[in-house]
Protein backbone atom coordinates (compact mmCIF):
# COMPACT_ATOMS: atom_id res chain seq x y z
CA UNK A 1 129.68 137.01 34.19
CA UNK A 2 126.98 139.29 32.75
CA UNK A 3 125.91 142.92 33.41
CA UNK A 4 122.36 142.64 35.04
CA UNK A 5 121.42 146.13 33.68
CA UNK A 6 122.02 144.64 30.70
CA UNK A 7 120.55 141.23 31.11
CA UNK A 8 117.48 143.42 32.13
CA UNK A 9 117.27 145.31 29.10
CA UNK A 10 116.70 141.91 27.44
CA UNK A 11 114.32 140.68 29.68
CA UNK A 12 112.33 143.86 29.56
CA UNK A 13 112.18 143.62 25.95
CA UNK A 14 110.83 140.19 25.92
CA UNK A 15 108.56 140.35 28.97
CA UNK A 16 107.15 143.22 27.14
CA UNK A 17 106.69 141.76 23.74
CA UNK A 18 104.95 138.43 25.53
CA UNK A 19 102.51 140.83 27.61
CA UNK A 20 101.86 141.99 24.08
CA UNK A 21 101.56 138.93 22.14
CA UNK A 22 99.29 137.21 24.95
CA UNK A 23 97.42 140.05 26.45
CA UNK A 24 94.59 138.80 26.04
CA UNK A 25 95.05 135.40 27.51
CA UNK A 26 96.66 137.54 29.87
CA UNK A 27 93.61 139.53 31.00
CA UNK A 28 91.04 136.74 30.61
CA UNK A 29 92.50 134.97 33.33
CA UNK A 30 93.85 137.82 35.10
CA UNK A 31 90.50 139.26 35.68
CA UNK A 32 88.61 136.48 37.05
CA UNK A 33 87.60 135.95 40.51
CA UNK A 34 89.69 133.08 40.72
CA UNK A 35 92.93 134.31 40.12
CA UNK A 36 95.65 134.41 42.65
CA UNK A 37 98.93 135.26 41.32
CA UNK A 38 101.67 134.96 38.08
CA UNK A 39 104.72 133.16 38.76
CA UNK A 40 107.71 133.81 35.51
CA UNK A 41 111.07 132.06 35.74
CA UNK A 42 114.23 131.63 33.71
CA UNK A 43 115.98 128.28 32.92
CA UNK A 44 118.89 129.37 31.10
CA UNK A 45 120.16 125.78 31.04
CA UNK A 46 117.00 124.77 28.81
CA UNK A 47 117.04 128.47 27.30
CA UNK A 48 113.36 129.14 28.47
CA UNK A 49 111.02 131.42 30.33
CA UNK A 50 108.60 130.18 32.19
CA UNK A 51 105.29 132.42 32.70
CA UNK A 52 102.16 130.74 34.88
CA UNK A 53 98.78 131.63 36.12
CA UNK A 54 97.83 130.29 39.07
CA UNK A 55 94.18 129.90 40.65
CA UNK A 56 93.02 130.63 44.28
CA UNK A 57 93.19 127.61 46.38
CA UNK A 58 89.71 125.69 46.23
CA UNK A 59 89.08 128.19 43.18
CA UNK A 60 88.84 127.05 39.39
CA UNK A 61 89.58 129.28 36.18
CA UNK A 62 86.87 129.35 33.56
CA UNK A 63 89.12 127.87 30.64
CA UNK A 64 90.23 129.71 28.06
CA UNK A 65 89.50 128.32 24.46
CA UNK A 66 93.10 128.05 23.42
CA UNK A 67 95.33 128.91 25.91
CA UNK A 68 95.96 126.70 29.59
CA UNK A 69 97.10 129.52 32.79
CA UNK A 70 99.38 126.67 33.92
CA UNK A 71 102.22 126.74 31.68
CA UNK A 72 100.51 130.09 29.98
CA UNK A 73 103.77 130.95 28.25
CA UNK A 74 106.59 128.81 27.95
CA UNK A 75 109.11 131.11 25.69
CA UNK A 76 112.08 129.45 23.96
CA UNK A 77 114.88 131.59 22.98
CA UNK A 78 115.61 129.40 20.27
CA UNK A 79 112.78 129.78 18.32
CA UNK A 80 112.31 134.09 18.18
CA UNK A 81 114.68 136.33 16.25
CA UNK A 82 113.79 139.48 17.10
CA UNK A 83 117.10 141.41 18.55
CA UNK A 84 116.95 140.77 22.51
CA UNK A 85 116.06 137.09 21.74
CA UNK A 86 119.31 136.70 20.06
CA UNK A 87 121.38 138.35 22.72
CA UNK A 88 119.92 136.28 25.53
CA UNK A 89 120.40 133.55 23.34
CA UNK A 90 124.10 134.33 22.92
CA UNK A 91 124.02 134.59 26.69
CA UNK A 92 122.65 131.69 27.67
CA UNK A 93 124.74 129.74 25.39
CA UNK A 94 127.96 131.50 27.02
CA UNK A 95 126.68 130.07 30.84
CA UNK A 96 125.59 126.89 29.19
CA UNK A 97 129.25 126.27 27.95
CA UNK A 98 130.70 127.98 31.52
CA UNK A 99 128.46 125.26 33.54
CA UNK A 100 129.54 122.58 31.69
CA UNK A 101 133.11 123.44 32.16
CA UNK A 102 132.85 124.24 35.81
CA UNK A 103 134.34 122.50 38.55
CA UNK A 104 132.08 122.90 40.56
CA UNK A 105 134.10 124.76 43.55
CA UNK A 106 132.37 127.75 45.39
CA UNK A 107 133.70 131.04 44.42
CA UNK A 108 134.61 133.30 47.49
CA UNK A 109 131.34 133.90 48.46
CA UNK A 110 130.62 130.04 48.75
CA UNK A 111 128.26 130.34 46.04
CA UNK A 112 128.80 127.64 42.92
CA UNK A 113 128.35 129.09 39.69
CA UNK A 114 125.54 127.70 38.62
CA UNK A 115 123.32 128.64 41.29
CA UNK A 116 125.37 132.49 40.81
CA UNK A 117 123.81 132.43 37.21
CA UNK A 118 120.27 131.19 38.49
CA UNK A 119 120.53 134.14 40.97
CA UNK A 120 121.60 137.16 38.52
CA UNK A 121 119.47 136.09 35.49
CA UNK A 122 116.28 135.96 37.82
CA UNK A 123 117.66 139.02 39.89
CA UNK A 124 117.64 140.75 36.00
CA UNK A 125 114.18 139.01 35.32
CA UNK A 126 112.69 140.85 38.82
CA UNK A 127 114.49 144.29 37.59
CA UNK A 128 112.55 143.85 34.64
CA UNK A 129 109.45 143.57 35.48
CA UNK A 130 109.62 146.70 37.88
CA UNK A 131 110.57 149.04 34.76
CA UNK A 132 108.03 151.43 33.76
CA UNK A 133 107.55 149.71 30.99
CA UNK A 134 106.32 146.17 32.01
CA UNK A 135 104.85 147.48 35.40
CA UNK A 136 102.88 149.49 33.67
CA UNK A 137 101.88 146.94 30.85
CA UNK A 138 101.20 144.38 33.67
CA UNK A 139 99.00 147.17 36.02
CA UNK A 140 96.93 148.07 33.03
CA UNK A 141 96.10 144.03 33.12
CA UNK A 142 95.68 143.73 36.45
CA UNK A 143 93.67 146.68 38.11
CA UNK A 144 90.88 144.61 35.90
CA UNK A 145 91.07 142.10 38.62
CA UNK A 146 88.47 143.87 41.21
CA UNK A 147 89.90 142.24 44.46
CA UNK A 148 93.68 143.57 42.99
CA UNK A 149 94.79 146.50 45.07
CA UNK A 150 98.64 148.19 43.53
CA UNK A 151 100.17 147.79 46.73
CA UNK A 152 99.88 144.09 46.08
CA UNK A 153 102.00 144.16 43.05
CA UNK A 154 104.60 142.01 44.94
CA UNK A 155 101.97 139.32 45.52
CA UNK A 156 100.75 139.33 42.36
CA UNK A 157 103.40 139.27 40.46
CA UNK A 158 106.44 137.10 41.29
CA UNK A 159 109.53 136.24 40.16
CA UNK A 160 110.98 132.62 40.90
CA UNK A 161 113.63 130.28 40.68
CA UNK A 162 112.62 127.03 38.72
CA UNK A 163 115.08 125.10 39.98
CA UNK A 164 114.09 125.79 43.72
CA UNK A 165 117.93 126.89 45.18
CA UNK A 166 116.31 130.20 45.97
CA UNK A 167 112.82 130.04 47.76
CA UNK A 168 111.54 133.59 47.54
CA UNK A 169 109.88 136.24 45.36
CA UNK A 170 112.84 137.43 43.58
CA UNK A 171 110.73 141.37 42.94
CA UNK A 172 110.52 141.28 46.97
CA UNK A 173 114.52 141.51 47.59
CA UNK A 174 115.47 142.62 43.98
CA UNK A 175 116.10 147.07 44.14
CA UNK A 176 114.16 148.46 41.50
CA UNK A 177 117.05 150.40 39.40
């Protein structure tokens, strides 16, 4: 349905731009004691990203004046213009109008196509965010954490389906390419 290397390339572009544009919501959170991990997901069907900050269990964030670590960045495709925006618009507008028109029979690996789209666009998200790139934008953010050790990346860091057909860390079974 869509190249992943180049569904990547897209997501790259726009993971990088948010770590950017929020860096240093980002980092505030990021580097205090109570931080546990970053969840981002894809809805295609609603044409967002989903990015999310999430506190130790029994632990509370200090807040930040403007910006909330659940629901830290909710991204709409509709609403940017810059170049990759548009082409995962144009994307997600193609799967929107293939769901709708499915019949909803498994293809020959018994998978439906929805939950075939949910799995390559967050299987493009995960590639991604282990490019040089955001890895690097994300590590610089990160190591300011002082219980984060790089090994951890995984854990810190995940990549997850919204929707809940696919109950694991997307970076953990994802090949970095």
């Amino acid at each position: 349905m869509q190249d992943i290397q180049e569904l990547s390339g897209l997501y790259e572009k726009l993971a990088s731009r948010l770590i950017e544009e929020n860096i240093e919501g980002l980092t505030f959170y990021v580097k205090q004691e109570a931080f546990s991990h970053m969840t981002i997901s894809a809805a295609f069907w609603h044409g967002d990203l989903y990015w999310n900050i999430w506190n130790k269990d029994g632990s509370k964030f200090e807040p930040h004046p403007r910006l909330s670590h659940d629901e830290f960045i909710v991204e709409d495709v509709y609403f940017d213009n810059d170049e990759a925006t548009v082409k995962l618009r144009a994307v997600y507008a193609k799967w929107n109008e293939a769901t709708a028109n499915d019949d909803a029979e498994e293809d020959d690996e018994g998978e439906h196509l929805f939950s075939r789209l949910i799995r390559q666009s967050h299987q493009a998200l995960a590639t991604a965010f282990q490019s040089d790139t955001v890895t690097q934008q994300l590590m610089s953010i990160l190591v300011q954490n002082p219980y984060f050790e790089a090994a951890q990346f995984n854990q810190a860091v995940r990549v997850e389906d919204p929707d809940g057909q696919f109950e694991y860390n997307f970076l953990d079974v994802t090949n970095k390419e």
